[in-house]
Protein backbone atom coordinates (compact mmCIF):
# COMPACT_ATOMS: atom_id res chain seq x y z
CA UNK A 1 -9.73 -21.84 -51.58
CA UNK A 2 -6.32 -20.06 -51.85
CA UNK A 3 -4.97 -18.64 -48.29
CA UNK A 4 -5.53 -14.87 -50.45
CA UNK A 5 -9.70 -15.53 -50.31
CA UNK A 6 -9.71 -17.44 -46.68
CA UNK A 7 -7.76 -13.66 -45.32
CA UNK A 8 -10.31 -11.80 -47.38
CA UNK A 9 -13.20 -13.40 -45.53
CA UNK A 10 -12.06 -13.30 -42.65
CA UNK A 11 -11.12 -9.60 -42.64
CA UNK A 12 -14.50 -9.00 -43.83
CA UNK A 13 -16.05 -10.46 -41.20
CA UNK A 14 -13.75 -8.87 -38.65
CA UNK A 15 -14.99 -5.66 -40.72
CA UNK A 16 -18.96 -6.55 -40.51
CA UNK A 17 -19.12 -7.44 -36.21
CA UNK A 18 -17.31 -4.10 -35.03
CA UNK A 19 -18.86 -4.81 -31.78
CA UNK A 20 -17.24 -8.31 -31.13
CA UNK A 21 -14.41 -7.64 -32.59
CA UNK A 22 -14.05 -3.98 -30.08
CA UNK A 23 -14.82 -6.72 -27.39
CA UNK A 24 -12.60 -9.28 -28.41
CA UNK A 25 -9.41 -6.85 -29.06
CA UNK A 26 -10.30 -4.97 -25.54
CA UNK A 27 -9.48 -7.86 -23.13
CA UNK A 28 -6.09 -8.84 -25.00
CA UNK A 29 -5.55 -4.76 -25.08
CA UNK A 30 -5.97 -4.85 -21.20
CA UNK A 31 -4.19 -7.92 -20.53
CA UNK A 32 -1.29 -7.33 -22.80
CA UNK A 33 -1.09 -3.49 -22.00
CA UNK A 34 -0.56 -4.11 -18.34
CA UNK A 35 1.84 -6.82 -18.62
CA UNK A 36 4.20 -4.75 -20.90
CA UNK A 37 3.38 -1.66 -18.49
CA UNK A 38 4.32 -3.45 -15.29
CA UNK A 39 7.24 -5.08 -16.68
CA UNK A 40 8.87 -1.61 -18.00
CA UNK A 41 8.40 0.01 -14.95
CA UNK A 42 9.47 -3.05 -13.26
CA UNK A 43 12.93 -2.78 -15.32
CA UNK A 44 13.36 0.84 -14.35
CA UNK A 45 13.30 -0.58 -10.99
CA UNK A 46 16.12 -2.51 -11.29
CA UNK A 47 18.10 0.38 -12.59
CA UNK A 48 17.19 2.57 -9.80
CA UNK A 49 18.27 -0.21 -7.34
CA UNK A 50 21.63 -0.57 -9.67
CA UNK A 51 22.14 3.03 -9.19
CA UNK A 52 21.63 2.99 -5.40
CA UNK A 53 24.44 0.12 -4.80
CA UNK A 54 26.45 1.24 -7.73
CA UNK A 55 28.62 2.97 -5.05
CA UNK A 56 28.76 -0.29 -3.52
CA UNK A 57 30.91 -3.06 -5.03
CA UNK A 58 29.89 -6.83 -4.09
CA UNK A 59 32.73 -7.45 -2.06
CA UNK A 60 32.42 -4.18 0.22
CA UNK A 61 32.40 -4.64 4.15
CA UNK A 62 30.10 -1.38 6.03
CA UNK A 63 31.02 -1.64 9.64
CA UNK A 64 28.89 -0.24 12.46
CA UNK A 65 27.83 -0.52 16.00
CA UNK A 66 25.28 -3.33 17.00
CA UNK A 67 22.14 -0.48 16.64
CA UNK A 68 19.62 -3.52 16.32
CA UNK A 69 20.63 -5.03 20.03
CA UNK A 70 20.69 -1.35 21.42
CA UNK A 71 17.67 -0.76 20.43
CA UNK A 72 16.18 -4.57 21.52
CA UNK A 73 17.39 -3.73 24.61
CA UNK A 74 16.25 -0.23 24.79
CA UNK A 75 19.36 1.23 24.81
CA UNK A 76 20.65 -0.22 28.53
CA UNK A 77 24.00 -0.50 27.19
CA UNK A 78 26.09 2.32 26.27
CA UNK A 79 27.05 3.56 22.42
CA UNK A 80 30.71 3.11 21.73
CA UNK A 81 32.38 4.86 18.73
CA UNK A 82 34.79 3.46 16.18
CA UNK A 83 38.46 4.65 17.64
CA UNK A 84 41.68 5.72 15.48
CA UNK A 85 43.04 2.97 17.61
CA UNK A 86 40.89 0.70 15.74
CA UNK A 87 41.87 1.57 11.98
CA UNK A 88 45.13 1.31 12.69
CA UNK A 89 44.93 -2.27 14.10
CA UNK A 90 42.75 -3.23 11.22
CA UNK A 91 45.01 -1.64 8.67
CA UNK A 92 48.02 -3.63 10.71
CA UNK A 93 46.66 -6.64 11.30
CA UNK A 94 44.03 -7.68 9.12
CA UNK A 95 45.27 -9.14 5.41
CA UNK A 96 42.97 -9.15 2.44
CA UNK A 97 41.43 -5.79 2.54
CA UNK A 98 42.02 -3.54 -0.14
CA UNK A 99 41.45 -0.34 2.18
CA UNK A 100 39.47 0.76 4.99
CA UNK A 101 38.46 4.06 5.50
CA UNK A 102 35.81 6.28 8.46
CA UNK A 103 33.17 7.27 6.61
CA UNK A 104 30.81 10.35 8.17
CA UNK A 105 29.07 12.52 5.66
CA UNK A 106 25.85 14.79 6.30
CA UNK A 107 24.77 17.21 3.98
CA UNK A 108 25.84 21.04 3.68
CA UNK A 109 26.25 24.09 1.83
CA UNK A 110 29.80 25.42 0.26
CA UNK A 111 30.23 28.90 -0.70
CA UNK A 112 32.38 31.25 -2.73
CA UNK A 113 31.97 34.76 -3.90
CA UNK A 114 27.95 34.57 -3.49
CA UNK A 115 27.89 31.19 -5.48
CA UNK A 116 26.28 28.59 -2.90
CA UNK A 117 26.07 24.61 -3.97
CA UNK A 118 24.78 22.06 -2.03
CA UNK A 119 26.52 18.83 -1.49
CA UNK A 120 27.51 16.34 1.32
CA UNK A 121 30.76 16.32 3.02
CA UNK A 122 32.61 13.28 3.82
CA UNK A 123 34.65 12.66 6.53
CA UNK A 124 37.34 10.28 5.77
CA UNK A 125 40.85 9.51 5.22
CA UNK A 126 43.24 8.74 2.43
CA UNK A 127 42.61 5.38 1.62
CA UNK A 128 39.05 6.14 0.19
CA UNK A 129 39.93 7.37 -3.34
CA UNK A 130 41.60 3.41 -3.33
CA UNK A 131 38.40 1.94 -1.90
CA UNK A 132 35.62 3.96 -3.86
CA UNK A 133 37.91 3.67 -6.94
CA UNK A 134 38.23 7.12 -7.58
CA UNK A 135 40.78 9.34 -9.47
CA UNK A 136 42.08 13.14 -9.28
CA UNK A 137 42.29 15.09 -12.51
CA UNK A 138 44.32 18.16 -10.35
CA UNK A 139 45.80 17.97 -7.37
CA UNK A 140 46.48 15.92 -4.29
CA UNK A 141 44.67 13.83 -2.39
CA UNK A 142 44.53 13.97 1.28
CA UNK A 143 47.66 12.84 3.31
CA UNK A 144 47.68 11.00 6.51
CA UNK A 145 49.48 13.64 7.82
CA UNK A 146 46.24 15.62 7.38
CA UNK A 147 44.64 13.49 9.17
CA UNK A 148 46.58 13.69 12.09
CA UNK A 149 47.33 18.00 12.04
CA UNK A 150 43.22 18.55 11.61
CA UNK A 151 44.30 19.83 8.65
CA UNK A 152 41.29 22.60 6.98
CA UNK A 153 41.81 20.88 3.35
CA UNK A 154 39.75 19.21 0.78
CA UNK A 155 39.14 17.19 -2.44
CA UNK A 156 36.22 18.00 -4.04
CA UNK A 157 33.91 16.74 -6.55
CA UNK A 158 34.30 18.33 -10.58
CA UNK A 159 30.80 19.62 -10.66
CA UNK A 160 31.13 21.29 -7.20
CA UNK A 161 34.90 22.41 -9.05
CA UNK A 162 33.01 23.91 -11.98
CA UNK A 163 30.05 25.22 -9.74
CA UNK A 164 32.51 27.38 -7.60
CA UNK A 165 35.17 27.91 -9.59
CA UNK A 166 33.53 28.75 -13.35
CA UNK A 167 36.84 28.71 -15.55
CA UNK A 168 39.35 28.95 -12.88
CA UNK A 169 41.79 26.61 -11.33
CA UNK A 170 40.28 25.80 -7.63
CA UNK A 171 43.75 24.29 -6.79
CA UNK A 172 44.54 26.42 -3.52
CA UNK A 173 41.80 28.68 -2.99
CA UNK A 174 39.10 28.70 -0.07
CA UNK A 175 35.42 27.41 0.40
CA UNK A 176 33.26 28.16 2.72
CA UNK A 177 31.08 25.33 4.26
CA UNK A 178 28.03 26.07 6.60
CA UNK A 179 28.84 27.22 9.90
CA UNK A 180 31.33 29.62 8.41
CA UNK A 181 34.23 27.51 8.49
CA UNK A 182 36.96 27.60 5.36
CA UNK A 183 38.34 24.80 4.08
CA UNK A 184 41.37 24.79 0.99
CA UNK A 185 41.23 22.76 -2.04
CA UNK A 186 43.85 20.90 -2.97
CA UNK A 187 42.56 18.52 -5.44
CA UNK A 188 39.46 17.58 -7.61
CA UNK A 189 38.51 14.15 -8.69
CA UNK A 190 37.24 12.95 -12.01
CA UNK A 191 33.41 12.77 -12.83
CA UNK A 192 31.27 10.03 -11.31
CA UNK A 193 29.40 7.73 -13.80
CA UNK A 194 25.76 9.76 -14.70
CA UNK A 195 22.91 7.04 -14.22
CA UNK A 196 19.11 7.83 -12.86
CA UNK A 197 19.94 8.95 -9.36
CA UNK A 198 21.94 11.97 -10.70
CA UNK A 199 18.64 13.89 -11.49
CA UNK A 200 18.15 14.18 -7.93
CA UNK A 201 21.11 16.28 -6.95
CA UNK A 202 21.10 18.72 -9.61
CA UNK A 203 22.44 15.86 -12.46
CA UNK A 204 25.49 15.04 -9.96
CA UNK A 205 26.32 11.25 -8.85
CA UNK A 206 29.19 10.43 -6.52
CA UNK A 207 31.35 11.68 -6.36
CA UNK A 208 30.93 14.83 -8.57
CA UNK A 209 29.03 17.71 -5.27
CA UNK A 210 31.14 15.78 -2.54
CA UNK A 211 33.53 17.21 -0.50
CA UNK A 212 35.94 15.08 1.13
CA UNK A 213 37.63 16.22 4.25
CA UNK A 214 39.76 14.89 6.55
CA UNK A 215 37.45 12.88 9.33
CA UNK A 216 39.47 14.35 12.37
CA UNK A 217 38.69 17.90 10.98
CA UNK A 218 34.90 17.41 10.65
CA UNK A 219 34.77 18.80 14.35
CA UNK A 220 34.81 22.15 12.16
CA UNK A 221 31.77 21.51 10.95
CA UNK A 222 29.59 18.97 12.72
CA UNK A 223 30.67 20.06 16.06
CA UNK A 224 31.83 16.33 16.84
CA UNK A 225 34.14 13.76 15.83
CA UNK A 226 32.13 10.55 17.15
CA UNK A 227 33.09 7.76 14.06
CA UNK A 228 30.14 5.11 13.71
CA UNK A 229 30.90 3.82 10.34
CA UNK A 230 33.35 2.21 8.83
CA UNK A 231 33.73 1.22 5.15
CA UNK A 232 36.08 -1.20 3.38
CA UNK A 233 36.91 -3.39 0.51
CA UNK A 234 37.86 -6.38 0.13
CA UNK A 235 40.47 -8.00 -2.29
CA UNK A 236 38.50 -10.98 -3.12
CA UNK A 237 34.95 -12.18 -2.73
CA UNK A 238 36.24 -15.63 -1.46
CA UNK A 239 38.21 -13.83 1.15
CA UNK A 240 34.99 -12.13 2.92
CA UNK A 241 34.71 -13.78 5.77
CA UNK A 242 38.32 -14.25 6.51
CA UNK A 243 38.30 -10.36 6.76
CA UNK A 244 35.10 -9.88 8.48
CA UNK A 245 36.12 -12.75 11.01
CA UNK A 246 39.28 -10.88 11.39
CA UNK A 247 37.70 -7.31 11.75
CA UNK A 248 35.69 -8.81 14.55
CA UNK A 249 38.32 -9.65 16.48
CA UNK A 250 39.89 -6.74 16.43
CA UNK A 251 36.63 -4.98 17.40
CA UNK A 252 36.10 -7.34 20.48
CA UNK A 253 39.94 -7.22 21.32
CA UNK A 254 39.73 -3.69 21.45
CA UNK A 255 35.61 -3.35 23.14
CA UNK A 256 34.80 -6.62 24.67
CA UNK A 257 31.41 -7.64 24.10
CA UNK A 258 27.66 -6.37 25.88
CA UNK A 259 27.45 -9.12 28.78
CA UNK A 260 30.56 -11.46 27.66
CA UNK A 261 28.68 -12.62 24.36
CA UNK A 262 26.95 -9.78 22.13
CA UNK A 263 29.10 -8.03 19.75
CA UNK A 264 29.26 -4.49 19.78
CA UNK A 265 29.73 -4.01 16.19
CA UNK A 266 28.61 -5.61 13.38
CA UNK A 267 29.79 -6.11 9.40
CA UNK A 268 27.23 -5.62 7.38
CA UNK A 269 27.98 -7.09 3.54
CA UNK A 270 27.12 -5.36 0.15
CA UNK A 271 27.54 -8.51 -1.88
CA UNK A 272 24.53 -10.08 0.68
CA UNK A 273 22.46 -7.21 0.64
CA UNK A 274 22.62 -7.01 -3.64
CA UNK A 275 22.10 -10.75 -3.61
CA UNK A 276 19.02 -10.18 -1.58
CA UNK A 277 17.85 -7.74 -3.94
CA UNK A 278 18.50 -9.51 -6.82
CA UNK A 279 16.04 -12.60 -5.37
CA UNK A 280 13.31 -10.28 -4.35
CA UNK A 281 13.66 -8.66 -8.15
CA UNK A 282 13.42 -12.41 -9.45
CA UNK A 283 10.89 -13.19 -7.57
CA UNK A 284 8.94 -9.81 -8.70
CA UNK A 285 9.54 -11.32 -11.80
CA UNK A 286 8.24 -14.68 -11.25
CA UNK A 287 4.75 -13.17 -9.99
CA UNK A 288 4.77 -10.60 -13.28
CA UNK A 289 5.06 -13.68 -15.43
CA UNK A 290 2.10 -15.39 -13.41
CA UNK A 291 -0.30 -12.51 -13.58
CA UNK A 292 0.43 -12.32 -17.42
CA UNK A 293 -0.06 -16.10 -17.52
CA UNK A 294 -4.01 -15.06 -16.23
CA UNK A 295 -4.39 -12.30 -17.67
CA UNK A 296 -4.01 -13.98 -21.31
CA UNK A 297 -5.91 -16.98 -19.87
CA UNK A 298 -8.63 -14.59 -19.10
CA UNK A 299 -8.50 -12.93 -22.14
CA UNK A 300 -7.87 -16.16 -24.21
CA UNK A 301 -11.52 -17.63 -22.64
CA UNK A 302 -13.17 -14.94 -24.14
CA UNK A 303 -11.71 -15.06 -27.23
CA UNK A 304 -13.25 -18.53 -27.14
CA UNK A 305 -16.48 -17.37 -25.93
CA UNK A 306 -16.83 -14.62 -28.49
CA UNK A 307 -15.85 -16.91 -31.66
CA UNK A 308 -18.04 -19.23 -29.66
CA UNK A 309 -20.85 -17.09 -30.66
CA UNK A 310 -19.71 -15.74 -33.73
CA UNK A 311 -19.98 -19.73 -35.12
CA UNK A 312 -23.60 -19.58 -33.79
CA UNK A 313 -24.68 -16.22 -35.71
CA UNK A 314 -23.06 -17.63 -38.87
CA UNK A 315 -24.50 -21.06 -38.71
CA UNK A 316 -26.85 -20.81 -41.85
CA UNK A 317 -23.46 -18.66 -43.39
CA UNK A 318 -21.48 -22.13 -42.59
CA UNK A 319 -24.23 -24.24 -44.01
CA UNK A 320 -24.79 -22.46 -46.88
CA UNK A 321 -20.90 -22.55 -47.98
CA UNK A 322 -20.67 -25.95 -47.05
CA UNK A 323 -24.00 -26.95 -49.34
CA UNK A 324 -21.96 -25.42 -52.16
CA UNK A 325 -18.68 -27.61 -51.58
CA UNK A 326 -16.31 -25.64 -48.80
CA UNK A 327 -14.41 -28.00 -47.44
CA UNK A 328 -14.17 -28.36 -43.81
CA UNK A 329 -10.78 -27.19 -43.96
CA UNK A 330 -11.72 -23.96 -45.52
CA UNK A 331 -13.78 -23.32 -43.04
CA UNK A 332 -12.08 -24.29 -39.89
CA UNK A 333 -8.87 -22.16 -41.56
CA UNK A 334 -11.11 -19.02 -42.21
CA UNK A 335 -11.83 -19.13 -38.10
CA UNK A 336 -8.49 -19.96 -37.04
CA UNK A 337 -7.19 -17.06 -39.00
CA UNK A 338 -9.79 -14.54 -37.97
CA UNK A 339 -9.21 -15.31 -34.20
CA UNK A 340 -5.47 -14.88 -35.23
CA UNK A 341 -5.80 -11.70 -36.87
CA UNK A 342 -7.90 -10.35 -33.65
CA UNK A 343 -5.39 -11.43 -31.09
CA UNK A 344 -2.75 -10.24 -33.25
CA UNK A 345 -4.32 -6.32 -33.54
CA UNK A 346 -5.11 -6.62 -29.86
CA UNK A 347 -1.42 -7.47 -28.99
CA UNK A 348 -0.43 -4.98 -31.29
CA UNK A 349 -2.74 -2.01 -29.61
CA UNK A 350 -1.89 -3.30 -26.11
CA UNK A 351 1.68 -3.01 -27.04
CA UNK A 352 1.56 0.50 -28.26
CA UNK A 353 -0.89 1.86 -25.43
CA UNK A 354 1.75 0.27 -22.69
CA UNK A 355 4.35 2.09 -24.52
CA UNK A 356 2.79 5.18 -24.50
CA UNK A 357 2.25 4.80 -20.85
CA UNK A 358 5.33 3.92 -20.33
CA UNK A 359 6.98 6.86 -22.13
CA UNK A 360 4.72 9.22 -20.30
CA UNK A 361 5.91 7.48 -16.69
CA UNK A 362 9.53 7.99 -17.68
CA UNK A 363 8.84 11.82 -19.27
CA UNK A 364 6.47 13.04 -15.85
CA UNK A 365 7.27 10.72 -13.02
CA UNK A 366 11.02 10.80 -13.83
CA UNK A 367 10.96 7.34 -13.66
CA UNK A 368 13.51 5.31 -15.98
CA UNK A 369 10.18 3.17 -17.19
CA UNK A 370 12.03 1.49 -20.44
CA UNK A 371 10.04 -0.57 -23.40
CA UNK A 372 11.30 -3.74 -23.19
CA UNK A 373 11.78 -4.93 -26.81
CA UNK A 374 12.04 -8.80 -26.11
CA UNK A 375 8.63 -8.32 -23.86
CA UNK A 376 6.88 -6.39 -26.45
CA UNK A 377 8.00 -9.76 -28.81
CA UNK A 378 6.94 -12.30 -26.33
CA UNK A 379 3.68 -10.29 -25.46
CA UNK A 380 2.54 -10.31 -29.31
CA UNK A 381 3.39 -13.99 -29.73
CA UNK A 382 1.63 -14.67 -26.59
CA UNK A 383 -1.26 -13.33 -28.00
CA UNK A 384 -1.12 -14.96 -31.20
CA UNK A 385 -0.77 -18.42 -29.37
CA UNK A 386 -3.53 -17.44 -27.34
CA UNK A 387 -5.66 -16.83 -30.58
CA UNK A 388 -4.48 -20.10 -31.97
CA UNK A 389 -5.33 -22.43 -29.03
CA UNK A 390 -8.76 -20.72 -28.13
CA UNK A 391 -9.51 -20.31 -31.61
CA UNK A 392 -9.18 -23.94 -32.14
CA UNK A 393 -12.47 -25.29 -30.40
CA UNK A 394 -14.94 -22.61 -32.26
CA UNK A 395 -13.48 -23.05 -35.65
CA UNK A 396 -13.68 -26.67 -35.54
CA UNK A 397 -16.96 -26.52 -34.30
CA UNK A 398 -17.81 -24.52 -37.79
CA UNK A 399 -15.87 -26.76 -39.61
CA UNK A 400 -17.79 -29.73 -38.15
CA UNK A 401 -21.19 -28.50 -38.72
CA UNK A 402 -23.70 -30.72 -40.61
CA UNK A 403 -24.35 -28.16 -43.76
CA UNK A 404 -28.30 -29.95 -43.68
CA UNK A 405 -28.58 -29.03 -40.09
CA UNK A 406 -26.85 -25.36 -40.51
CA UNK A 407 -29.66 -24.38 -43.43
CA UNK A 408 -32.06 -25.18 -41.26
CA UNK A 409 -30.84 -23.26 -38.54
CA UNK A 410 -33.43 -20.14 -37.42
């Protein structure tokens, strides 16, 4: 029997059990859906952590004080702050850091004419637009000598530029940030890279609603000038603990430690913490892949049960076929290929519906869900193979039907 008549059958007799064959597609609909489903949203994951440390490169240093043995000890010792004293020794004295910079931000309002915009203002110094790798398109950045006057000046991000200052030059004129204090631009940087988080702050990413101000002038608008934070970046990955070894130092040369032997700061890593990520992401992964190992083991043993009992309602079909000379080989390929078409449709369903899902996750939940092409692929293979090796025991148990036995079957 040509392969054309052994795909007619068995599409016909797909076509005549509607039941078993709604059965049969549902549980590889179900088990392929929510594999595909899980692993899209599972990918938009990953881009929303990507966003989150984008600001972050791998070999970036965040120092801090020692807030886990303050609050161990229930605060009995007493907070110190980060001193100018401090940067400078670390700028001085400690090689292989590209820059180190105070970093205290909080968010705020700025104001001109009527127009407000909300953004976050960052108290800093110079040597951040060399650590964050930004750029100005106008302007100036901020000058050390800023630093030290208090000076009321700012660079500021090009959507809180275009916000403000609609089709005007913002080079030298005033904003107003809450608390009514006035600050003057003198420069504007270039436009962060968009990515997910930037829907979240009216489309803007770093550092596009930012404001950066000198950190001695933040007084003017926090009311304080306490420093607890500390960012930096290193030349070199290999050179990481070199610098953080050396940053300590200066830290304990300058505070001591709590009792002679706990640090009062600490250096927290990027590079660890996105290498900590990325193994809890794998091993996400790893349990994904085992729940769609189980699901399409589930699904495959009922494919096997169902064909199971198709063979048994077509008995006196099989017999009858084989009394007029079918070969067991037509008859074991007519099963194989009818499990293979239903595993195939199923896959095919399950793919669309998690697609569907998907897109409608991304569209309302503002999630960046994404259909994963190569998963879709392996999902619809997967299903095929699971057609193909629970497929196998039914058909050749048709195929290897006596045909006297089959006709006599009630």
């Amino acid at each position: 029997m040509e392969f054309r008549e052994i795909f007619r059958e068995a599409a016909d007799s797909i076509q005549e059990n509607r039941t078993r064959t709604f059965l049969l597609i549902l549980g590889l609909v179900i088990g392929i859906g929510s594999v595909i489903t899980v692993v899209g949203v599972g990918d938009g994951a990953k881009v929303v952590i990507s966003d989150i440390l984008k600001g972050y490169g791998a070999n970036s240093l965040v120092i801090m004080p020692n807030w886990g043995y303050l609050q161990e000890t229930h605060w009995e010792e007493d907070l110190e702050e980060i001193s100018r004293e401090d940067i400078r020794d670390i700028q001085n004295h400690v090689s292989g850091l590209k820059a180190i910079v105070p970093w205290m931000n909080e968010s705020s309002t700025a104001t001109r004419q009527g127009v407000v915009a909300d953004i976050r203002i960052v108290g800093t110094m110079p040597g951040v637009v060399k650590s964050k790798d930004l750029s100005l398109s106008m302007g100036r950045n901020m000058q050390i000598t800023d630093v030290d006057q208090l000076a009321k000046c700012t660079v500021i991000g090009s959507q809180l530029a275009e916000t403000l200052f609609p089709g005007e030059n913002p080079l030298g004129k005033w904003i107003r940030f809450k608390g009514g204090f006035d600050f003057q631009v003198i420069g504007v940087l270039n436009p962060g890279e968009r990515n997910f988080m930037s829907q979240f702050n009216d489309g803007a990413v770093f550092p596009d609603m930012y404001a950066l101000v000198p950190y001695t002038s933040i007084k003017r608008v926090k009311g304080r000038t306490e420093l607890y934070q500390l960012q930096g970046e290193v030349l070199s990955g290999d050179r990481i603990e070199e610098v953080k070894s050396q940053i300590m130092a200066v830290f304990n040369r300058n505070h001591g430690k709590w009792k002679g032997k706990y640090e009062k700061f600490i250096i927290q890593e990027a590079g660890a913490v996105i290498k900590t990520i990325n193994t809890a992401i794998s091993t996400v992964t790893l349990l994904i892949s085992l729940i769609a190992a189980i699901s399409l083991f589930v699904a495959g043993v009922g494919v096997m049960n169902i064909m199971l009992v198709s063979v048994k309602e077509r008995t006196r079909e099989i017999g009858v076929r084989k009394a007029l000379g079918a070969p067991a080989a037509t008859i074991l390929n007519q099963f194989v290929l009818e499990t293979l078409l239903l595993c195939g449709l199923g896959g095919l369903i399950g793919t669309g519906l998690a697609t569907g899902i998907i897109l409608a996750i991304s569209h309302y939940a503002e999630w960046p869900a994404m259909v994963n092409g190569r998963s879709a692929l392996l999902a619809i293979s997967m299903s095929l193979v699971t057609g193909l090796v629970f497929g196998l025991l039914p058909a050749s148990r048709a195929a290897d039907l006596d045909p006297v036995e089959a006709l006599r079957y009630e």
